[in-house]
C-alpha atoms as a PDB file:
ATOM      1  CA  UNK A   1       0.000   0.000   0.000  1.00  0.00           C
ATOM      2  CA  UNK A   2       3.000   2.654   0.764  1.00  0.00           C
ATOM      3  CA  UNK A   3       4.661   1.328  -2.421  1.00  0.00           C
ATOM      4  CA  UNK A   4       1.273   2.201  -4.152  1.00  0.00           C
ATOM      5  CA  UNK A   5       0.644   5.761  -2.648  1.00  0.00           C
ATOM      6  CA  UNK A   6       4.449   6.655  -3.081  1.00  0.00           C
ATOM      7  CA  UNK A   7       4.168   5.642  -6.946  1.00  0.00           C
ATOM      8  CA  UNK A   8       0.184   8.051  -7.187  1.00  0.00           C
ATOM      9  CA  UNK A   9       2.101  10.632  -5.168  1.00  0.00           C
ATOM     10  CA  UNK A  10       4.949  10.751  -8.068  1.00  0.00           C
ATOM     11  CA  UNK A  11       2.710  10.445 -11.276  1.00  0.00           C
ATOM     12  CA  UNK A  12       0.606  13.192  -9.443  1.00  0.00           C
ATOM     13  CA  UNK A  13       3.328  15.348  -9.682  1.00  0.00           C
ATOM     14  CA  UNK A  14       4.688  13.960 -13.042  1.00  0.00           C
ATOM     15  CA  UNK A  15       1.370  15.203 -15.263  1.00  0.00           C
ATOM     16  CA  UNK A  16       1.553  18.655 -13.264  1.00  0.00           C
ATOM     17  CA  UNK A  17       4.833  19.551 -15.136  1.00  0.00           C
ATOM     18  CA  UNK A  18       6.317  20.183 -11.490  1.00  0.00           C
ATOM     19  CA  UNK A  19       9.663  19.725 -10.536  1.00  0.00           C
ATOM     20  CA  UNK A  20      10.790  19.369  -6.846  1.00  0.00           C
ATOM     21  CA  UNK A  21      13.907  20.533  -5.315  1.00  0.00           C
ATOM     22  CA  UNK A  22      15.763  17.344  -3.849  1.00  0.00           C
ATOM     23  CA  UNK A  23      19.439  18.591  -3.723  1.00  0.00           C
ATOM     24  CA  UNK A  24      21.276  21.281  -1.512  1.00  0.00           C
ATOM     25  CA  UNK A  25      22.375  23.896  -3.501  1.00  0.00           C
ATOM     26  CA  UNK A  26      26.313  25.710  -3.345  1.00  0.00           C
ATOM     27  CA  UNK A  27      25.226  29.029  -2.001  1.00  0.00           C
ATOM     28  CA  UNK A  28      26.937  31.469   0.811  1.00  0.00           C
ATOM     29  CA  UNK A  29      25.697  30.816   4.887  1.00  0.00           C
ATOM     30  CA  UNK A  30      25.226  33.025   7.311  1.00  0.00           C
ATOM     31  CA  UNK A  31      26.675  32.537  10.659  1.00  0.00           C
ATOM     32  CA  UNK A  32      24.165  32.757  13.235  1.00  0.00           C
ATOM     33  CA  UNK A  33      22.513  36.166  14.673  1.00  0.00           C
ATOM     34  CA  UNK A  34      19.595  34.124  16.027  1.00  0.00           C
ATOM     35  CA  UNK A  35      16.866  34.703  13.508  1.00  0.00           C
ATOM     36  CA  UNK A  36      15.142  31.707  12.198  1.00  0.00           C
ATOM     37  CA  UNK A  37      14.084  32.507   8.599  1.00  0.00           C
ATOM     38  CA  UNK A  38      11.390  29.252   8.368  1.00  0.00           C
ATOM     39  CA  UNK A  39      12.226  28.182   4.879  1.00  0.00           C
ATOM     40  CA  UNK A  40      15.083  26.159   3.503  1.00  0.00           C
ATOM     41  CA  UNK A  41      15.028  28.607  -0.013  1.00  0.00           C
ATOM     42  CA  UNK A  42      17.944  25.865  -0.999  1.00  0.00           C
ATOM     43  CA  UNK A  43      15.400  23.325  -1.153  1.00  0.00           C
ATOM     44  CA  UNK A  44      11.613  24.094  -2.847  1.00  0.00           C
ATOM     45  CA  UNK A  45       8.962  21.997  -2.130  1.00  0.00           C
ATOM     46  CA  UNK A  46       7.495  22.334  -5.842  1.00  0.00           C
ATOM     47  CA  UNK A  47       8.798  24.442  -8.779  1.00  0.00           C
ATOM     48  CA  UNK A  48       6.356  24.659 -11.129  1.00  0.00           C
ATOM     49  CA  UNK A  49       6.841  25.696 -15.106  1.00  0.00           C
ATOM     50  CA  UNK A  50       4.636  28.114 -16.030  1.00  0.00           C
ATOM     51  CA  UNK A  51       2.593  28.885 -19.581  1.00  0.00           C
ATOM     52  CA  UNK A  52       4.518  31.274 -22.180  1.00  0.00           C
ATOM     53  CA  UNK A  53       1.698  33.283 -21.592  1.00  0.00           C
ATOM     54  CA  UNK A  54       3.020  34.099 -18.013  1.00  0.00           C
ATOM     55  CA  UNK A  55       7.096  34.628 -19.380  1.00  0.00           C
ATOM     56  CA  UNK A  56       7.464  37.760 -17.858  1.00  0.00           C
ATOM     57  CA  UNK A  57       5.287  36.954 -14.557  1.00  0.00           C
ATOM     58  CA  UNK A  58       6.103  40.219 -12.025  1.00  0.00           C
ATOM     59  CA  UNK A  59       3.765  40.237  -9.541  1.00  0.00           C
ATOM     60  CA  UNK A  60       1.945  37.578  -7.211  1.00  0.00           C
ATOM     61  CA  UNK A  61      -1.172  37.446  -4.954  1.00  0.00           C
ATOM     62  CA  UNK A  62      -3.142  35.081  -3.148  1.00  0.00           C
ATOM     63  CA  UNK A  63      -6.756  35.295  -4.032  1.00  0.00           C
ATOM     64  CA  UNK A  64      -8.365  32.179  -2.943  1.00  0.00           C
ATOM     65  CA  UNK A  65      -7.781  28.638  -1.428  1.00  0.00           C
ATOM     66  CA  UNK A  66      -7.057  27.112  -4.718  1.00  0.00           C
ATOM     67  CA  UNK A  67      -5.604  30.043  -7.137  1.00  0.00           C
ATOM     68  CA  UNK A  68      -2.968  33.087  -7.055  1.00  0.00           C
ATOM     69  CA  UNK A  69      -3.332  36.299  -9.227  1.00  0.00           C
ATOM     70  CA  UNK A  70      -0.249  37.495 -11.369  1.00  0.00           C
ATOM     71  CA  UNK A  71       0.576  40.111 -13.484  1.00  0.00           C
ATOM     72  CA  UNK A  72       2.818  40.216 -16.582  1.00  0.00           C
ATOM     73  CA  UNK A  73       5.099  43.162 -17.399  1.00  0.00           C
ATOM     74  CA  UNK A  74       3.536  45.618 -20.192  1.00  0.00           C
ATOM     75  CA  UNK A  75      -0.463  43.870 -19.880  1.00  0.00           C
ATOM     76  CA  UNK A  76      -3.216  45.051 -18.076  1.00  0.00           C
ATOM     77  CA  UNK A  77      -4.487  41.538 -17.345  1.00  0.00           C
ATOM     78  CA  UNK A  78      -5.039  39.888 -14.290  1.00  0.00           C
ATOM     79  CA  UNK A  79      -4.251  36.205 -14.538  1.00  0.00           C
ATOM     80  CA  UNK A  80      -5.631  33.710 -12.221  1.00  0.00           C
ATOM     81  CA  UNK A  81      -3.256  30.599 -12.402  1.00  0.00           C
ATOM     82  CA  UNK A  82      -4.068  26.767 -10.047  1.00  0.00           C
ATOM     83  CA  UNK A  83      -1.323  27.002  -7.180  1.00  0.00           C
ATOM     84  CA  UNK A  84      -1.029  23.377  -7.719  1.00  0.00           C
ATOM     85  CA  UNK A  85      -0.220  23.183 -11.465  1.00  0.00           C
ATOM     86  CA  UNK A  86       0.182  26.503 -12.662  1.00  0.00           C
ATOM     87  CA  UNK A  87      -2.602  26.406 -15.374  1.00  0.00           C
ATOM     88  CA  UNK A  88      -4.219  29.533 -16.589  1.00  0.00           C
ATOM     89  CA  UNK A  89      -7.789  28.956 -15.148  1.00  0.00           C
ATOM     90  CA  UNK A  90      -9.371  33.016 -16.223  1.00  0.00           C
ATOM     91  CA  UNK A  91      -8.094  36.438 -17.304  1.00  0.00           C
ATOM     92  CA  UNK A  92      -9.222  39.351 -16.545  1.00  0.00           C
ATOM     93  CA  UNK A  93      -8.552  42.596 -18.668  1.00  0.00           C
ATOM     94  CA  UNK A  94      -8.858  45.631 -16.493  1.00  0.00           C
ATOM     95  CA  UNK A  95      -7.634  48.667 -18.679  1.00  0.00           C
ATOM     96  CA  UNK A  96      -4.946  49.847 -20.848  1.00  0.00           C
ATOM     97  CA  UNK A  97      -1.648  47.857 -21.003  1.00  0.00           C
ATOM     98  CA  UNK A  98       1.333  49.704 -19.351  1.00  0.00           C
ATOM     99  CA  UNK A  99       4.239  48.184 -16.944  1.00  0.00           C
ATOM    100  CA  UNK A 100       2.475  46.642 -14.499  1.00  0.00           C
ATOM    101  CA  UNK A 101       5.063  45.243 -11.718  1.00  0.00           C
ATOM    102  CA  UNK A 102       2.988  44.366  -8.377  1.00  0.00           C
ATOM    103  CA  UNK A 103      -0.439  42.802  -7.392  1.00  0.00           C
ATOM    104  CA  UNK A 104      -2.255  42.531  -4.312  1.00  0.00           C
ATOM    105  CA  UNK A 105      -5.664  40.846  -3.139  1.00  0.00           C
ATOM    106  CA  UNK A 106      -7.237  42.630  -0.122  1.00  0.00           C
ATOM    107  CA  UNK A 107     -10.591  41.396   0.809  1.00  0.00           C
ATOM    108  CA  UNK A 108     -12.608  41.333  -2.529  1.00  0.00           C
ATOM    109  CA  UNK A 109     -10.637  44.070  -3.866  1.00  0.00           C
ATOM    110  CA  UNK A 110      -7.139  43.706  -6.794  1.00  0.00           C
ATOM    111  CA  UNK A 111      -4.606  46.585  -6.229  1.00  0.00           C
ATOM    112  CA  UNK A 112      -2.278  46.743  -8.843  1.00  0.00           C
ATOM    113  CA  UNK A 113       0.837  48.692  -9.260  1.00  0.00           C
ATOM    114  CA  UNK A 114       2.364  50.361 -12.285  1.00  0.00           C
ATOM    115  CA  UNK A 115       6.350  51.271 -12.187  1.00  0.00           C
ATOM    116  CA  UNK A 116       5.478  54.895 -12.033  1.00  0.00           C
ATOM    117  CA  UNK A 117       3.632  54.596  -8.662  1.00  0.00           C
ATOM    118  CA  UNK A 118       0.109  54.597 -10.315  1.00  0.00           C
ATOM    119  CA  UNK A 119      -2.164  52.109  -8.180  1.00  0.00           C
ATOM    120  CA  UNK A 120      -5.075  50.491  -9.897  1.00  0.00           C
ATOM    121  CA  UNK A 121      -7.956  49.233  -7.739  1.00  0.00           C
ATOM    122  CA  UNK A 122      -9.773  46.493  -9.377  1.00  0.00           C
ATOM    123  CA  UNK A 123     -13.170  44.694  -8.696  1.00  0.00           C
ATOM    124  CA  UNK A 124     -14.041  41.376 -10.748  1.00  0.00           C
ATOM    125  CA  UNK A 125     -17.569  40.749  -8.955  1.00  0.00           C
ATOM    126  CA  UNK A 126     -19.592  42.122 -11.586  1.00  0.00           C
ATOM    127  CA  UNK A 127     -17.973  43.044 -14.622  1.00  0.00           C
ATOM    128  CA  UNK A 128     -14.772  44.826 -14.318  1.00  0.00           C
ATOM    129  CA  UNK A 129     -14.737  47.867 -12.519  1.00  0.00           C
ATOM    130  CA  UNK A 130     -11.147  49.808 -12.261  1.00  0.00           C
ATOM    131  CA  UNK A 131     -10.562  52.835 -10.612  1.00  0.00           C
ATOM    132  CA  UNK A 132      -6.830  54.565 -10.688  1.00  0.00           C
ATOM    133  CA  UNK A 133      -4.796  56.417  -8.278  1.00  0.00           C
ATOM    134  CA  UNK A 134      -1.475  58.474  -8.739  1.00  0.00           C
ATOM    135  CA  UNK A 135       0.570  58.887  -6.531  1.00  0.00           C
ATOM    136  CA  UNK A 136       3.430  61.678  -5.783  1.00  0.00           C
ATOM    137  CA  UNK A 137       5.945  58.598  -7.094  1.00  0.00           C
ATOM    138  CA  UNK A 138       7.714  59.101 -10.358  1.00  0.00           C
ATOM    139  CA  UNK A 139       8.777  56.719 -12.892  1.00  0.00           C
ATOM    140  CA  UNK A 140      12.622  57.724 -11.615  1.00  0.00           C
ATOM    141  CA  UNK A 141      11.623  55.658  -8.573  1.00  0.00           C
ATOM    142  CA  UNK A 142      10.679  52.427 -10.541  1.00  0.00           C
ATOM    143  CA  UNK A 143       8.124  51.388  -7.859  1.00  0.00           C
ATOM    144  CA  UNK A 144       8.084  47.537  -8.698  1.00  0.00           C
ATOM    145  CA  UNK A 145       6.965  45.989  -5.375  1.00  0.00           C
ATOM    146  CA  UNK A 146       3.722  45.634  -3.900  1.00  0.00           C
ATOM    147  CA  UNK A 147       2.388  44.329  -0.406  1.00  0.00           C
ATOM    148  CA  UNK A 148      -0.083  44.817   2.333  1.00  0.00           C
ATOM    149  CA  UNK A 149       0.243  45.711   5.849  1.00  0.00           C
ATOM    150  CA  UNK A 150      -2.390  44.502   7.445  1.00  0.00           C
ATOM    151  CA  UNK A 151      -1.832  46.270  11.019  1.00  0.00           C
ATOM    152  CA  UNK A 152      -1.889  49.962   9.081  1.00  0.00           C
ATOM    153  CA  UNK A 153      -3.805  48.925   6.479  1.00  0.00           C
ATOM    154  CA  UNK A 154      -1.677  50.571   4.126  1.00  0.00           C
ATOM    155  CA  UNK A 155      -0.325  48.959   0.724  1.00  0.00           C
ATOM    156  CA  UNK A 156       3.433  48.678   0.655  1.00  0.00           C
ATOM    157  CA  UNK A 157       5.209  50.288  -2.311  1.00  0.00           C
ATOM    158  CA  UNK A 158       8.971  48.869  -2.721  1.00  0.00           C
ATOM    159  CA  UNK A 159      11.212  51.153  -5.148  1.00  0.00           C
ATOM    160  CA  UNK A 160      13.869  49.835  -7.402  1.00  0.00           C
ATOM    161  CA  UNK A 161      15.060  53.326  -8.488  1.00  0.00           C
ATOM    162  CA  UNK A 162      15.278  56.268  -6.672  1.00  0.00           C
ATOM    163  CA  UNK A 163      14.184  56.487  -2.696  1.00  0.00           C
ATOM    164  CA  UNK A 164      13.296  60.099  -3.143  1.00  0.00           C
ATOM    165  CA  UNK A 165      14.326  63.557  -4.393  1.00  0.00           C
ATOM    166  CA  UNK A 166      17.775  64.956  -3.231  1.00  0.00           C
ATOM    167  CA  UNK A 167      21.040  63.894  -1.443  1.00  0.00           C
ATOM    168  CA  UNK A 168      19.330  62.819   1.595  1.00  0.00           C
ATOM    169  CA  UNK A 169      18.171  59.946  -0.151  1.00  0.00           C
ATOM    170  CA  UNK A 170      21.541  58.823  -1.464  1.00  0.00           C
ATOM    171  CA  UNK A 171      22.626  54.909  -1.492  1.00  0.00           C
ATOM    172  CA  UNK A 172      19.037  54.104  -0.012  1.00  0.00           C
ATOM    173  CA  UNK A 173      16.484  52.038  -1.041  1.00  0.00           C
ATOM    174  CA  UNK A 174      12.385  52.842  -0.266  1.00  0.00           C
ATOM    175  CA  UNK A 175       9.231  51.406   0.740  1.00  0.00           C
ATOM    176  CA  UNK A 176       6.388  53.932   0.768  1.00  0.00           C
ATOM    177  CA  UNK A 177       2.847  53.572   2.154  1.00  0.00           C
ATOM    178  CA  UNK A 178      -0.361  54.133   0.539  1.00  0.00           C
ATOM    179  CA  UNK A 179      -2.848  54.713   3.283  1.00  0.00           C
ATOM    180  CA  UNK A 180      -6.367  52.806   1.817  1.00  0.00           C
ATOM    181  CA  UNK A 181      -8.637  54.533   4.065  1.00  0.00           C
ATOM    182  CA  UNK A 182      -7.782  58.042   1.620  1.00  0.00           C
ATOM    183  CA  UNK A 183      -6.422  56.521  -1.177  1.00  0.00           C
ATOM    184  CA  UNK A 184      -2.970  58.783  -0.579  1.00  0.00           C
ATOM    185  CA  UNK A 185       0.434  57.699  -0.351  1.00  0.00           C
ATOM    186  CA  UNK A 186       2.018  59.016   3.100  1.00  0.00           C
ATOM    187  CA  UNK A 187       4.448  62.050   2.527  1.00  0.00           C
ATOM    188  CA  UNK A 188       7.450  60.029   4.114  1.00  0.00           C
ATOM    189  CA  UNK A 189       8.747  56.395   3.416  1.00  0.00           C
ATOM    190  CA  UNK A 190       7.721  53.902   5.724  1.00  0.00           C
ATOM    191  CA  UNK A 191      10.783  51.916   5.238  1.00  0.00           C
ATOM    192  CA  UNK A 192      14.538  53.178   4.106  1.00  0.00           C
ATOM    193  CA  UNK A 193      17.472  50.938   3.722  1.00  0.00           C
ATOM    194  CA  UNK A 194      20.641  52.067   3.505  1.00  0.00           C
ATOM    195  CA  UNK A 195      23.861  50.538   1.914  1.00  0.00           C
ATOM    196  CA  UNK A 196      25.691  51.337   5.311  1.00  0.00           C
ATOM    197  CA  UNK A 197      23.482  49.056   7.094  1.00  0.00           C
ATOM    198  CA  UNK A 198      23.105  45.904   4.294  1.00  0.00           C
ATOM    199  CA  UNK A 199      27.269  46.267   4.066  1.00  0.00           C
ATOM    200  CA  UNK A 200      27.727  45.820   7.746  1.00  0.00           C
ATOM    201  CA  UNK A 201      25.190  43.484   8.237  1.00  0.00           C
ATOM    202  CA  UNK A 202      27.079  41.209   4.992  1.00  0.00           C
ATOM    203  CA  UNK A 203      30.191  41.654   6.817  1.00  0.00           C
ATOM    204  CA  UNK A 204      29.280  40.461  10.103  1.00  0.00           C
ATOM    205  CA  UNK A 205      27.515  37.456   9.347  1.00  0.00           C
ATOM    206  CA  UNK A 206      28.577  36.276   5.888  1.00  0.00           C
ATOM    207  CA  UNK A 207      32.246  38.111   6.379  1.00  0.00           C
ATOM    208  CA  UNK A 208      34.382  40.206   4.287  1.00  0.00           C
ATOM    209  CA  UNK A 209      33.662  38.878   1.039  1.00  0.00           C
ATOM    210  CA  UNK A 210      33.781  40.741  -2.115  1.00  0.00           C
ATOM    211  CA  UNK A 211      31.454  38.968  -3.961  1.00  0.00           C
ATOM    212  CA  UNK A 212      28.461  38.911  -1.605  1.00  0.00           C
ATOM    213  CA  UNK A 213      29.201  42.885  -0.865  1.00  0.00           C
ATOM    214  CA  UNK A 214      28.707  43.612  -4.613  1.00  0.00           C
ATOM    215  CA  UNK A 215      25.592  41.593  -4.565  1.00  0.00           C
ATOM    216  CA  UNK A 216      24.264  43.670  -1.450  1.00  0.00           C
ATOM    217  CA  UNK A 217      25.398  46.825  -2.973  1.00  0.00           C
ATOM    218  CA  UNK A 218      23.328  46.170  -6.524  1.00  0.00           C
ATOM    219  CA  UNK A 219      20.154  45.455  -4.253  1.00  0.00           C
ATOM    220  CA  UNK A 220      16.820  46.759  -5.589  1.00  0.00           C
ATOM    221  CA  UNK A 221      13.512  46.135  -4.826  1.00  0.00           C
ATOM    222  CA  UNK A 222      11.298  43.995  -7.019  1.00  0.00           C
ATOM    223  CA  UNK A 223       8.931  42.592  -4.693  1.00  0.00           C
ATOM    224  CA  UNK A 224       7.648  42.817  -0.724  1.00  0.00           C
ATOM    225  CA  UNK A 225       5.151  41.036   0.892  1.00  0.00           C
ATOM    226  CA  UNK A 226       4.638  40.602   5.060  1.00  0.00           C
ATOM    227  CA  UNK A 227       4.896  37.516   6.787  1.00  0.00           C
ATOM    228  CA  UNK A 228       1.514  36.395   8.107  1.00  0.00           C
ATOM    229  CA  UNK A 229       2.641  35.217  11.485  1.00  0.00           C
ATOM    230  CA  UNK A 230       5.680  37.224  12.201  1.00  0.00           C
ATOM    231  CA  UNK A 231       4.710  40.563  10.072  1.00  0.00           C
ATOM    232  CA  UNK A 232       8.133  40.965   8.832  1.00  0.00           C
ATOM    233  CA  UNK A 233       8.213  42.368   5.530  1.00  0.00           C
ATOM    234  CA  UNK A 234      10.273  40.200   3.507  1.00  0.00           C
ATOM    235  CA  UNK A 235      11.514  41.745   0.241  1.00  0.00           C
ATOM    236  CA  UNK A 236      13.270  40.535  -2.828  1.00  0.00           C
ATOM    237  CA  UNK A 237      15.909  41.868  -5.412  1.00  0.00           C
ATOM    238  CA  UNK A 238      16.174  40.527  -8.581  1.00  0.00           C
ATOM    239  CA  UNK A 239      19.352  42.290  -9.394  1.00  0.00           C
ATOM    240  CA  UNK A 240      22.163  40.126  -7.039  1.00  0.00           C
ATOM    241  CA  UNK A 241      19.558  37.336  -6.246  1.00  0.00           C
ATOM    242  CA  UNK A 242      19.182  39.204  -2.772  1.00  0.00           C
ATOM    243  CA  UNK A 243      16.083  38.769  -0.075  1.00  0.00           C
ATOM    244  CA  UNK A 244      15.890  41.014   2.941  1.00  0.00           C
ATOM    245  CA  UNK A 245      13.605  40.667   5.586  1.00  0.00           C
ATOM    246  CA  UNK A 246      12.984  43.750   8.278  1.00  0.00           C
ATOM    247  CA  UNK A 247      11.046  44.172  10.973  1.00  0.00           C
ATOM    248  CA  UNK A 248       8.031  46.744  10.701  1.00  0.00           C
ATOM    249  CA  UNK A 249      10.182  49.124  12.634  1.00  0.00           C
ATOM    250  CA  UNK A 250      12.757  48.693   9.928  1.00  0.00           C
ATOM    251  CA  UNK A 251      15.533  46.315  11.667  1.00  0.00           C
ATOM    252  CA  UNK A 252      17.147  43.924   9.405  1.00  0.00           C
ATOM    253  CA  UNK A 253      16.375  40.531  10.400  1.00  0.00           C
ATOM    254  CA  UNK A 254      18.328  38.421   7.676  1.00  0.00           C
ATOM    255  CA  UNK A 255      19.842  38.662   4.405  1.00  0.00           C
ATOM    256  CA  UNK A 256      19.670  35.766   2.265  1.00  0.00           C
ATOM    257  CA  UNK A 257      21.680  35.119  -1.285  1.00  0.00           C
ATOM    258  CA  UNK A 258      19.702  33.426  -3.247  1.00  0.00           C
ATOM    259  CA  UNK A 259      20.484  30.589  -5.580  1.00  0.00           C
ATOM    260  CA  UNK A 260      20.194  31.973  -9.367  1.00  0.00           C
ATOM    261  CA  UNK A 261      19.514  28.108 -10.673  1.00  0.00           C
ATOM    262  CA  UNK A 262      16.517  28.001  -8.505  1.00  0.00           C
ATOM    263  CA  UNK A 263      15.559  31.863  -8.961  1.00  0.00           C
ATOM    264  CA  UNK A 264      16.453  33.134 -12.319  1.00  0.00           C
ATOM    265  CA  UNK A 265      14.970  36.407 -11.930  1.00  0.00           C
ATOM    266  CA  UNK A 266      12.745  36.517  -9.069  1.00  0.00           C
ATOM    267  CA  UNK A 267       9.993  39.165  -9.326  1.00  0.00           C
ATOM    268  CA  UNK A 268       6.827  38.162  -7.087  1.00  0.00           C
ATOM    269  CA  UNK A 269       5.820  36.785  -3.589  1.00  0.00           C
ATOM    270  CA  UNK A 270       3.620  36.240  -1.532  1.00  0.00           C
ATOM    271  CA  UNK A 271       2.197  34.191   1.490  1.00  0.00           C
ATOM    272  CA  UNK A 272      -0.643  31.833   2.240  1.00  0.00           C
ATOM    273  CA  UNK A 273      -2.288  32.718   5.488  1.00  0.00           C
ATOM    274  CA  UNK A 274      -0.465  29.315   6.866  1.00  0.00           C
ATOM    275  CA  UNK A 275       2.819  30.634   6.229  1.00  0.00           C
ATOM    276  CA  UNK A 276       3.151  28.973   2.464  1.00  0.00           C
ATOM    277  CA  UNK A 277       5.489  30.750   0.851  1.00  0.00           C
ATOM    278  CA  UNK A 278       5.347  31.394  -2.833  1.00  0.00           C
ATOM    279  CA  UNK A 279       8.026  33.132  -5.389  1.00  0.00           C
ATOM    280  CA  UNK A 280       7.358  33.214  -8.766  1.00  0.00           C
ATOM    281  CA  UNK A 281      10.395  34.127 -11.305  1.00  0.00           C
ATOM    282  CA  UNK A 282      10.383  35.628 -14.919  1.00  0.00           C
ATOM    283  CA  UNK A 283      11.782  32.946 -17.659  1.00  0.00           C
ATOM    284  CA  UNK A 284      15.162  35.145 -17.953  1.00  0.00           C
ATOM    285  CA  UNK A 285      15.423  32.935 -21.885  1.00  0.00           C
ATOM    286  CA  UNK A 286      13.440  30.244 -20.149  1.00  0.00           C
ATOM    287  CA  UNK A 287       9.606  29.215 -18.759  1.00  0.00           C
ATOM    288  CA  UNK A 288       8.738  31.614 -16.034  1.00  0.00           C
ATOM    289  CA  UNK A 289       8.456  29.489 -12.676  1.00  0.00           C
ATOM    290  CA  UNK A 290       6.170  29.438  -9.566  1.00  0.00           C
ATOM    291  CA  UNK A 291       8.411  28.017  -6.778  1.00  0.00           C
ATOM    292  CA  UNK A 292       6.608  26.971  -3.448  1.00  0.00           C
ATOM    293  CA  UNK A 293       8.015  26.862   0.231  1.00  0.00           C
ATOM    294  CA  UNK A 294       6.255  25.478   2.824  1.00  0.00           C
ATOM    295  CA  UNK A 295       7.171  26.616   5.802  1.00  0.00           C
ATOM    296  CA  UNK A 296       9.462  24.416   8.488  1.00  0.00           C
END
């Protein structure tokens, strides 16, 4: 009977097109500063090829107990894709196509982000209704992530570009709120992370290594999402294969270097309300992926 379940379990996977990670992977480790990050991101528990349609995949969401919602750079479509196979299941067209970089289900509502800081609320229910929102963001600050904080209720909006006007803003990276109850991003950044701080924190727990500190230095946003049980914000760079995760008040928690086998050019998270863990990665030449982590 084991023999039997073990052999459904892997033809199961087999006709899903889903590959799982079985192998440790040759990537830099962290001496200890306490924090236990939950996931082994060495070893997935499913990576899952996704349709050409879905190539340039940037932005992730969970919107119900069997599907996510993506978006894919330059189309104003909402995909809603199986978390268990990756199939295309609906689309949903909500306006004119533009770069579209984040996505984020809240309640029965879509926000989605455009790079130049324009949020798009979106209601499927009846129809399509969109309405937009612009923001005081500029497409200088490439704002590619999206997330929700829950305890604020404020959307989270993760620059790759510029953290703001003027030298004060120099070798920092940003994370913005837009408050939901106005429909107004906040004046200041919620969130600024210096190259001071990654740098030091590189040096004292990975050591003085230049490859790893010109990984840290290239890091830029391309996705945040919080962490449903520990409300860290955990947020990913696609340039140096990079994920930091802060506390709410902004202390660094971790930095992880990512393996660029598994990740080829990470662009979207997100979390089930268990702690699942998904990261979904353009095809960089290849199928775009949807890698899953459950948590340990």
């Amino acid at each position: 009977m084991k023999n039997f379940l073990f052999l459904l379990s892997i033809l199961i996977v087999a006709s899903c097109d889903v590959s799982v990670g079985n192998r440790p992977q040759n990537i830099p480790k962290r001496t200890s500063n306490n924090y236990q990050l939950g996931y082994n991101l060495t070893r997935p528990d499913t990576i899952i090829r996704l349709s050409n349609k879905l190539v340039e995949i940037s932005g992730l969401t969970v919107a119900n107990e069997t599907q996510l919602y993506a978006v894919n750079d330059e189309q104003a479509i909402i995909f809603a894709i199986n978390k268990a196979n990756g199939e295309i299941e609906s689309f949903s067209d909500f306006g004119k196509d533009g770069d579209f970089e984040g996505i984020e289900m809240i309640n029965d509502k879509i926000y989605v982000l455009k790079n130049n800081g324009t949020v798009y609320a979106v209601e499927l229910n009846e129809g399509i209704q969109t309405e937009k929102y612009s923001t005081e963001l500029k497409p200088s600050n490439d704002v590619e992530g999206l997330g929700y904080d829950p305890v604020t209720h404020q959307l989270l909006l993760a620059c790759k570009g510029k953290a703001g006007d003027g030298a004060a803003f120099k070798d920092m990276r940003a994370v913005y709120g837009f408050d939901l109850s106005m429909n107004s991003l906040l004046d200041q950044p919620r969130l600024l992370i210096t190259e001071k701080d990654t740098k030091a924190f590189v040096q004292t727990y990975y050591g003085d290594k230049a490859a790893l500190l010109k990984r840290i230095k290239s890091f830029a946003p391309s996705a945040i999402a919080v962490h449903p049980k520990t409300g860290d914000w955990w947020i990913l760079s696609t340039v140096g294969k990079t994920l930091i995760v802060v506390s709410p008040q902004g202390k660094i928690q971790t930095i992880e270097f990512l393996d660029k086998k598994i990740f080829p050019q990470p662009e979207g998270i997100c979390f089930e309300a268990d702690g699942t863990l998904f990261i979904s990665s353009e095809g960089a030449g290849a199928k775009a992926r949807l890698i899953r982590f459950e948590s340990r």
